[in-house]
Each structure stands twice: as structure tokens, then as C-alpha cells.
N, C-alpha and C. Protein backbone atom coordinates (compact mmCIF):
# COMPACT_ATOMS: atom_id res chain seq x y z
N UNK A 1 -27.85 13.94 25.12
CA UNK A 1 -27.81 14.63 23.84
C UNK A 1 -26.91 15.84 23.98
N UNK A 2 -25.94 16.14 22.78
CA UNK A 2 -25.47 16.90 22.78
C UNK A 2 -25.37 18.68 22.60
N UNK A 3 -25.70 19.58 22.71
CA UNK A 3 -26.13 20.73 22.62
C UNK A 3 -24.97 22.01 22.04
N UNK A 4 -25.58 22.51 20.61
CA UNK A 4 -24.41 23.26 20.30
C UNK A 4 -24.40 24.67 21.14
N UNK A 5 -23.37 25.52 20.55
CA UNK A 5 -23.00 26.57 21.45
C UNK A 5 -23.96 27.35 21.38
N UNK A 6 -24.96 27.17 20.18
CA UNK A 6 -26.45 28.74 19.77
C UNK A 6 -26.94 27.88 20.55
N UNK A 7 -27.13 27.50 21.22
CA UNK A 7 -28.68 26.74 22.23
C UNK A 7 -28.98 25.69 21.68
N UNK A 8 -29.30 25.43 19.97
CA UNK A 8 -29.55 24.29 19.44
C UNK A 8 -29.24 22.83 19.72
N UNK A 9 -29.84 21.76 19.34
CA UNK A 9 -29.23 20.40 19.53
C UNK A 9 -28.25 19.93 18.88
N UNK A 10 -27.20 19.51 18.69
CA UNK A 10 -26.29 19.27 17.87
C UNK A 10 -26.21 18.42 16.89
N UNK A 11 -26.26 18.17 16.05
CA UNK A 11 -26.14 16.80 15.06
C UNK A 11 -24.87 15.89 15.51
N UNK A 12 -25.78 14.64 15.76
CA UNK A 12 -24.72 13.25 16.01
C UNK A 12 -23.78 13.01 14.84
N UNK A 13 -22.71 13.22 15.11
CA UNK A 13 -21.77 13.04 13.90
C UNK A 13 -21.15 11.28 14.24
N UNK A 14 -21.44 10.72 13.07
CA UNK A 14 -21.15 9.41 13.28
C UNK A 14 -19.54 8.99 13.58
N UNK A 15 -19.00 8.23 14.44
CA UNK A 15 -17.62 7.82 14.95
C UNK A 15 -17.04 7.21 13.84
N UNK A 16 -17.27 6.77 12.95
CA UNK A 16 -16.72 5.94 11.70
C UNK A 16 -16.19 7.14 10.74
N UNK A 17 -16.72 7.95 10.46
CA UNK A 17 -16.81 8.34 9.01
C UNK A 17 -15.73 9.32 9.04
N UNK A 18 -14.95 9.63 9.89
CA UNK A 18 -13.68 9.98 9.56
C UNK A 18 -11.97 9.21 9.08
N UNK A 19 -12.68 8.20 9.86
CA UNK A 19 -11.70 6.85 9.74
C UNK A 19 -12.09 6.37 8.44
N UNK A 20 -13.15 6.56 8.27
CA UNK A 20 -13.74 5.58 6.65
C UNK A 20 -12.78 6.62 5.47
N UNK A 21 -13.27 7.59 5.45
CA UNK A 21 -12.65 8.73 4.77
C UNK A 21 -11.61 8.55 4.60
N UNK A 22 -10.39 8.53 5.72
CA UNK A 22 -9.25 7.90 5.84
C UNK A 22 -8.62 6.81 5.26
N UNK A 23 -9.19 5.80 5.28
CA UNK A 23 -9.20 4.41 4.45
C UNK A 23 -9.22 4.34 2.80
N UNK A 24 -10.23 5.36 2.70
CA UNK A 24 -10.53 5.74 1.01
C UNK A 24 -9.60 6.53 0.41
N UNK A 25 -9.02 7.45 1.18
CA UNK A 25 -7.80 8.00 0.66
C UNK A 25 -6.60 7.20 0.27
N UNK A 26 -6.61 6.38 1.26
CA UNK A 26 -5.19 5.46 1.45
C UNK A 26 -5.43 4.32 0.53
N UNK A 27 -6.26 4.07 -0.23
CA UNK A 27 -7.13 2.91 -1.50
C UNK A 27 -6.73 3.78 -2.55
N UNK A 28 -7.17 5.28 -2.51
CA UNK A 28 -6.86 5.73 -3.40
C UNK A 28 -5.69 5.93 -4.04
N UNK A 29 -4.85 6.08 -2.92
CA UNK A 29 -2.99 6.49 -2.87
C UNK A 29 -2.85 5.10 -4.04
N UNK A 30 -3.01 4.04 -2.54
CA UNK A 30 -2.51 2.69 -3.33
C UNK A 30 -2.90 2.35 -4.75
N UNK A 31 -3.87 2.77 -5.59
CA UNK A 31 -4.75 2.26 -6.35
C UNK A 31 -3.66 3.54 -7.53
N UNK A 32 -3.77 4.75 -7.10
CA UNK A 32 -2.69 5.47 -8.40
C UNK A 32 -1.35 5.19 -8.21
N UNK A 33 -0.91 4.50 -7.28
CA UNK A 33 0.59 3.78 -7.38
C UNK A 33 0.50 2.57 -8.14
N UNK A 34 -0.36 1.80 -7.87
CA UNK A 34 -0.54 0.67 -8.84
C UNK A 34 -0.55 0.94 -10.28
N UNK A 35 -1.49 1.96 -10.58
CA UNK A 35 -1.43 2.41 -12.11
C UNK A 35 -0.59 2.80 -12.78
N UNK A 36 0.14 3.51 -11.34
CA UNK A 36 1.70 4.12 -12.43
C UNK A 36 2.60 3.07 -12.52
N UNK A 37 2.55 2.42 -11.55
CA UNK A 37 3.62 0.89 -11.64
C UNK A 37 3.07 0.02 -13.03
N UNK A 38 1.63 0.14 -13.26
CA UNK A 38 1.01 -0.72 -14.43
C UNK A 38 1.55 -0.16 -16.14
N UNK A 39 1.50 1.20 -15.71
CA UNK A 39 2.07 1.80 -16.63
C UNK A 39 3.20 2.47 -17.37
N UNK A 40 4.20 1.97 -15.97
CA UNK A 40 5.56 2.08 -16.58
C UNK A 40 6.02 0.66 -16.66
N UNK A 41 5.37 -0.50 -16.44
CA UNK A 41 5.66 -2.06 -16.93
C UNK A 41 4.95 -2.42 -17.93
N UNK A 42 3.97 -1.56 -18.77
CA UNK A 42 3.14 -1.98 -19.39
C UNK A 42 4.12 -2.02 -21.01
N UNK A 43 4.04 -2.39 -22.28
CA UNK A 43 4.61 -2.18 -23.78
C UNK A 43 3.51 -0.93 -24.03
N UNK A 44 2.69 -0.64 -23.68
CA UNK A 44 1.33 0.23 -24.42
C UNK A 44 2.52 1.32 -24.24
N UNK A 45 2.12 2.14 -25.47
CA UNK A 45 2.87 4.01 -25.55
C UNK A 45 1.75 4.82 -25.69
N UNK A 46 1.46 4.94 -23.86
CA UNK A 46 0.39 6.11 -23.90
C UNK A 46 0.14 7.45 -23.93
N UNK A 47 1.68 7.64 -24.52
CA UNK A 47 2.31 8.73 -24.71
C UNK A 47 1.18 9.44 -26.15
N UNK A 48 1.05 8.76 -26.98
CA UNK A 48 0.49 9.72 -27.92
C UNK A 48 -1.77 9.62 -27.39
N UNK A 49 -1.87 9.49 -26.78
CA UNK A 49 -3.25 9.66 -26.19
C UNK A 49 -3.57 11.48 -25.78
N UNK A 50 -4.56 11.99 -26.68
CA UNK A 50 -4.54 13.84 -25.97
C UNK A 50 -5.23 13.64 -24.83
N UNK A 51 -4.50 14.65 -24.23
CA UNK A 51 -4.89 14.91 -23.10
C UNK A 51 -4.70 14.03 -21.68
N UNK A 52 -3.81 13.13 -22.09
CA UNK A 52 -3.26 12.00 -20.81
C UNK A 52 -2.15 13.13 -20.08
N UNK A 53 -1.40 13.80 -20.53
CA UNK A 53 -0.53 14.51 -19.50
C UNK A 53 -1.20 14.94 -18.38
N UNK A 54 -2.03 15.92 -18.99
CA UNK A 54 -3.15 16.30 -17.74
C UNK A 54 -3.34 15.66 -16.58
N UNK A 55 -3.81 14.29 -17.42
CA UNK A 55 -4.71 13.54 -16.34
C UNK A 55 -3.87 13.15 -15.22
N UNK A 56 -2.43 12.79 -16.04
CA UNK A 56 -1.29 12.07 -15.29
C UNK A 56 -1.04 12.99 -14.30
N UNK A 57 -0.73 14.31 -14.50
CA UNK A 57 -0.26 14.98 -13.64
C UNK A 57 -1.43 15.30 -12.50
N UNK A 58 -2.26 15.28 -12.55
CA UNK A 58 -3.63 15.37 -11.58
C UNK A 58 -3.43 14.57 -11.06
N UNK A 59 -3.28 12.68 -11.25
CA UNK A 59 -3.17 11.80 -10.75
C UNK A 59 -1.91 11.73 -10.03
N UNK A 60 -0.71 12.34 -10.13
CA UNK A 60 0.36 12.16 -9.68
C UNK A 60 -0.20 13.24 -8.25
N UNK A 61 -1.00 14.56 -8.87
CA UNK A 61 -1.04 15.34 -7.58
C UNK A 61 -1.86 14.84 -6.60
N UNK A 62 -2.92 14.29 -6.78
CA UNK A 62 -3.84 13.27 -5.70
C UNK A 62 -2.58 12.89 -4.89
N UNK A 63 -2.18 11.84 -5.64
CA UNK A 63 -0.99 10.66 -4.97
C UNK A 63 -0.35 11.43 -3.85
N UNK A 64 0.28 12.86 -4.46
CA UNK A 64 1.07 13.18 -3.80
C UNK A 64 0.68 13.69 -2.14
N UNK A 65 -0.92 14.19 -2.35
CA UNK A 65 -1.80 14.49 -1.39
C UNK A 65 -2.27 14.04 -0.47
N UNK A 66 -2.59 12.30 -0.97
CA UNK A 66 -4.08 11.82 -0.26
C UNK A 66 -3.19 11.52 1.15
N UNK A 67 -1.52 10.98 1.37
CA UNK A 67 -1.27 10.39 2.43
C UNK A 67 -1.47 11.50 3.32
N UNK A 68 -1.19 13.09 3.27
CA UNK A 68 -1.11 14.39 4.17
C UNK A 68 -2.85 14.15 4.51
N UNK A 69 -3.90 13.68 3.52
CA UNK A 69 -4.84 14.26 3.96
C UNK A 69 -5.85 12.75 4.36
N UNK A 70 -5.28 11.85 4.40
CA UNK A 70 -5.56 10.52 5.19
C UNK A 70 -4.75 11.01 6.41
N UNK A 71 -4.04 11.21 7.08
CA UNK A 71 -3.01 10.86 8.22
C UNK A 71 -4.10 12.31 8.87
N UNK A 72 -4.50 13.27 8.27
CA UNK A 72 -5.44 14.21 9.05
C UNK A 72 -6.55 13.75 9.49
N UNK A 73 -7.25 13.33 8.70
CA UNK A 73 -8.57 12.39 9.12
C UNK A 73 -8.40 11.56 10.07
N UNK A 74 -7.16 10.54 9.89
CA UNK A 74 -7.17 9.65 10.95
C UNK A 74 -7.13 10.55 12.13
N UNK A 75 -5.77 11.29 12.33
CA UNK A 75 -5.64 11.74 13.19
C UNK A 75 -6.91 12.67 14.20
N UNK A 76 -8.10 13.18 13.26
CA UNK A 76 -9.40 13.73 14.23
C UNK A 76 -10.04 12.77 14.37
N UNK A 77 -9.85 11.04 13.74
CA UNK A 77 -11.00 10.52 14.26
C UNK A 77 -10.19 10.27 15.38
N UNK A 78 -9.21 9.99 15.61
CA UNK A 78 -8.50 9.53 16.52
C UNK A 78 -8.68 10.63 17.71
N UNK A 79 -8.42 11.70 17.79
CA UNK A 79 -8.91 12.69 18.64
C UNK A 79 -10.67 12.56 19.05
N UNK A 80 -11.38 11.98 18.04
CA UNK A 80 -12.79 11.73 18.56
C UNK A 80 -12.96 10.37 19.86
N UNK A 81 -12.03 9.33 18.96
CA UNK A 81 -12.53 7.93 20.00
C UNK A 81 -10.89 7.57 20.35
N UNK A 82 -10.14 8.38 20.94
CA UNK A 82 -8.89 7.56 21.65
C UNK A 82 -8.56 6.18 21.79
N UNK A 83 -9.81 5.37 22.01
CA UNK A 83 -10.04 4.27 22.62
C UNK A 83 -9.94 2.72 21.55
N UNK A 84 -10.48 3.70 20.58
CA UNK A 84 -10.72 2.86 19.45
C UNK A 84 -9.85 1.89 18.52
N UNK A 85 -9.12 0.65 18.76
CA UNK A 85 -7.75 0.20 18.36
C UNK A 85 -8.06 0.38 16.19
N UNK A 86 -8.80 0.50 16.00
CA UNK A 86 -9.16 0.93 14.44
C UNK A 86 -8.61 2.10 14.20
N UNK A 87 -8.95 3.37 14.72
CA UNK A 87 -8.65 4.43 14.44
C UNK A 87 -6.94 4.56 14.59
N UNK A 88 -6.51 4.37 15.53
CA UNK A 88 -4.74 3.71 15.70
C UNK A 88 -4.62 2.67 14.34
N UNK A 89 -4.92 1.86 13.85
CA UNK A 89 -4.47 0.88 12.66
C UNK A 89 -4.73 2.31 11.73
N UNK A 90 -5.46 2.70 11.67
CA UNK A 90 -5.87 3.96 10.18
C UNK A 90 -4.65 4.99 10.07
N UNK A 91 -4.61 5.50 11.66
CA UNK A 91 -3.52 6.37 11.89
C UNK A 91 -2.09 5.81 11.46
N UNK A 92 -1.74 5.02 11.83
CA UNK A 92 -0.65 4.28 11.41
C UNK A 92 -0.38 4.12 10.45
N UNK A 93 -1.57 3.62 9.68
CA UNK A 93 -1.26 3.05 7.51
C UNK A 93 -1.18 4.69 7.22
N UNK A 94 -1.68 5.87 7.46
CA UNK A 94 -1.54 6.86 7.14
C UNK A 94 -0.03 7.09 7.17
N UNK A 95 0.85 7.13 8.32
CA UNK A 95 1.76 7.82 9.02
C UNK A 95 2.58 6.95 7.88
N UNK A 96 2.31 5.39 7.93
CA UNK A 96 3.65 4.64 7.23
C UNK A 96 3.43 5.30 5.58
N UNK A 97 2.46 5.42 5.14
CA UNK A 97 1.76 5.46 3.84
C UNK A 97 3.11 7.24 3.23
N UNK A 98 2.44 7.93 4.04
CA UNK A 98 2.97 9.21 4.40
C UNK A 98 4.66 9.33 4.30
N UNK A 99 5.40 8.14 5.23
CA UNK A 99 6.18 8.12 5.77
C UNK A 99 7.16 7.48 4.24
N UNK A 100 6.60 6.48 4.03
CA UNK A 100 7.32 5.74 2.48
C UNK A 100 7.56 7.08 1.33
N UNK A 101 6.85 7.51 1.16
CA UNK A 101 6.18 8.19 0.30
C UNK A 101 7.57 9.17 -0.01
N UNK A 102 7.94 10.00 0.99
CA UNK A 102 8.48 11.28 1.30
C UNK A 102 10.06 10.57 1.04
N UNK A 103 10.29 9.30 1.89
CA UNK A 103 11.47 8.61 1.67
C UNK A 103 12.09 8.43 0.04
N UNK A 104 10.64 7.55 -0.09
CA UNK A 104 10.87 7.41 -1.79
C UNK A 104 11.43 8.69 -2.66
N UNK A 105 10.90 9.80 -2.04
CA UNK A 105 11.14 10.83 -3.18
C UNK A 105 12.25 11.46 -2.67
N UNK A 106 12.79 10.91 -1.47
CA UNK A 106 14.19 11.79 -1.16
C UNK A 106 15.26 11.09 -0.91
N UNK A 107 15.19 9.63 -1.50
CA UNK A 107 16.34 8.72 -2.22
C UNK A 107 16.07 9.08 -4.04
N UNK A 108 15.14 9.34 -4.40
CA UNK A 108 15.04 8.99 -5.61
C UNK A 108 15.81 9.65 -6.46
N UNK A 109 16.44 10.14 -7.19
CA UNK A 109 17.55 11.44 -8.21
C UNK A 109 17.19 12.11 -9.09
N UNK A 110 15.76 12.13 -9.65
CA UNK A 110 15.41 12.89 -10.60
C UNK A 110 14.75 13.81 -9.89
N UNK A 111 14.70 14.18 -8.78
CA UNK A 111 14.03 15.23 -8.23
C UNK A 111 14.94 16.45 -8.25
């Protein structure tokens, strides 16, 4: 058993749940890229809906986020279990996830 630095016992922090975390981010990424891809192929003009700018732009800022803050997670679970060939697959979809991402927006021209 593990023992924190006040004398106390430490709470078992489970080996998964940083990697899981990780995973959910990177669902999430994928899941508001899909929507914006749904919605710039879509005929609907969801342009006159109140209050969609907002949302859009929240959703664009997630997007822009989750790969920096998946590729962190992986990266401490990965510092927890070295060993673990999962935590390396998580780290990786992060890094590529991360890695597309930054590309995309620094070929793209309206930036």
C-alpha cells in the first residue's frame, strides 16, 4: 500500500482513467469535426438559428483544445504504466490527432 507524504494512506488511483479520459477527448475532437464537415455539406441554412454562433464558436474552441489536452493525459498515463502498449496507441492518436490538426490550419489560407 501506498503512503502519502502527511503519513496518511494514499488513494489507489486507477491505471485506466487517464487513458480513458484521453480517448473521450479524441471522440470528442472527432465527433465536432464530423459536425462541422455535416454542416458545411449539409443544404440546411443554420445561419438564421439565435444563438448558434455562440455555440459554434465554443464548439470550434473545444476542437481546437481537446487534441493539446488528450496528448496530456495520454502522456501522464503513459508516465504512470510505461509498459502498457494501450497507453502508447492513446499517446499516439493524440500526437497524430494534434499533429493533423495544426497542419491543417497552417496549409489552410483563411487564417
Amino acid at each position: 500500500m501506498h503512503t502519502c507524504a502527511f503519513g496518511g494512506n494514499a488513494m489507489p488511483v486507477p491505471k485506466s482513467s487517464l487513458r480513458t479520459a484521453s480517448i473521450y477527448c479524441l471522440g470528442l475532437w472527432a465527433a465536432i469535426w464530423v459536425l462541422f464537415l455535416l454542416m458545411r455539406l449539409s443544404p440546411l441554412d443554420y445561419r438564421g438559428i439565435p444563438g448558434i454562433g455562440i455555440i459554434i464558436l465554443i464548439a470550434f474552441a473545444v476542437a481546437l483544445v481537446a487534441p493539446i489536452v488528450a496528448a496530456g493525459l495520454a502522456g501522464a498515463a503513459l508516465l504512470q504504466q510505461p509498459q502498457a502498449p494501450r497507453n502508447w496507441l492513446a499517446f499516439g492518436c493524440s500526437i497524430a490527432a494534434l499533429v493533423g490538426q495544426v497542419s491543417l490550419f497552417l496549409i489552410s489560407r483563411w487564417l
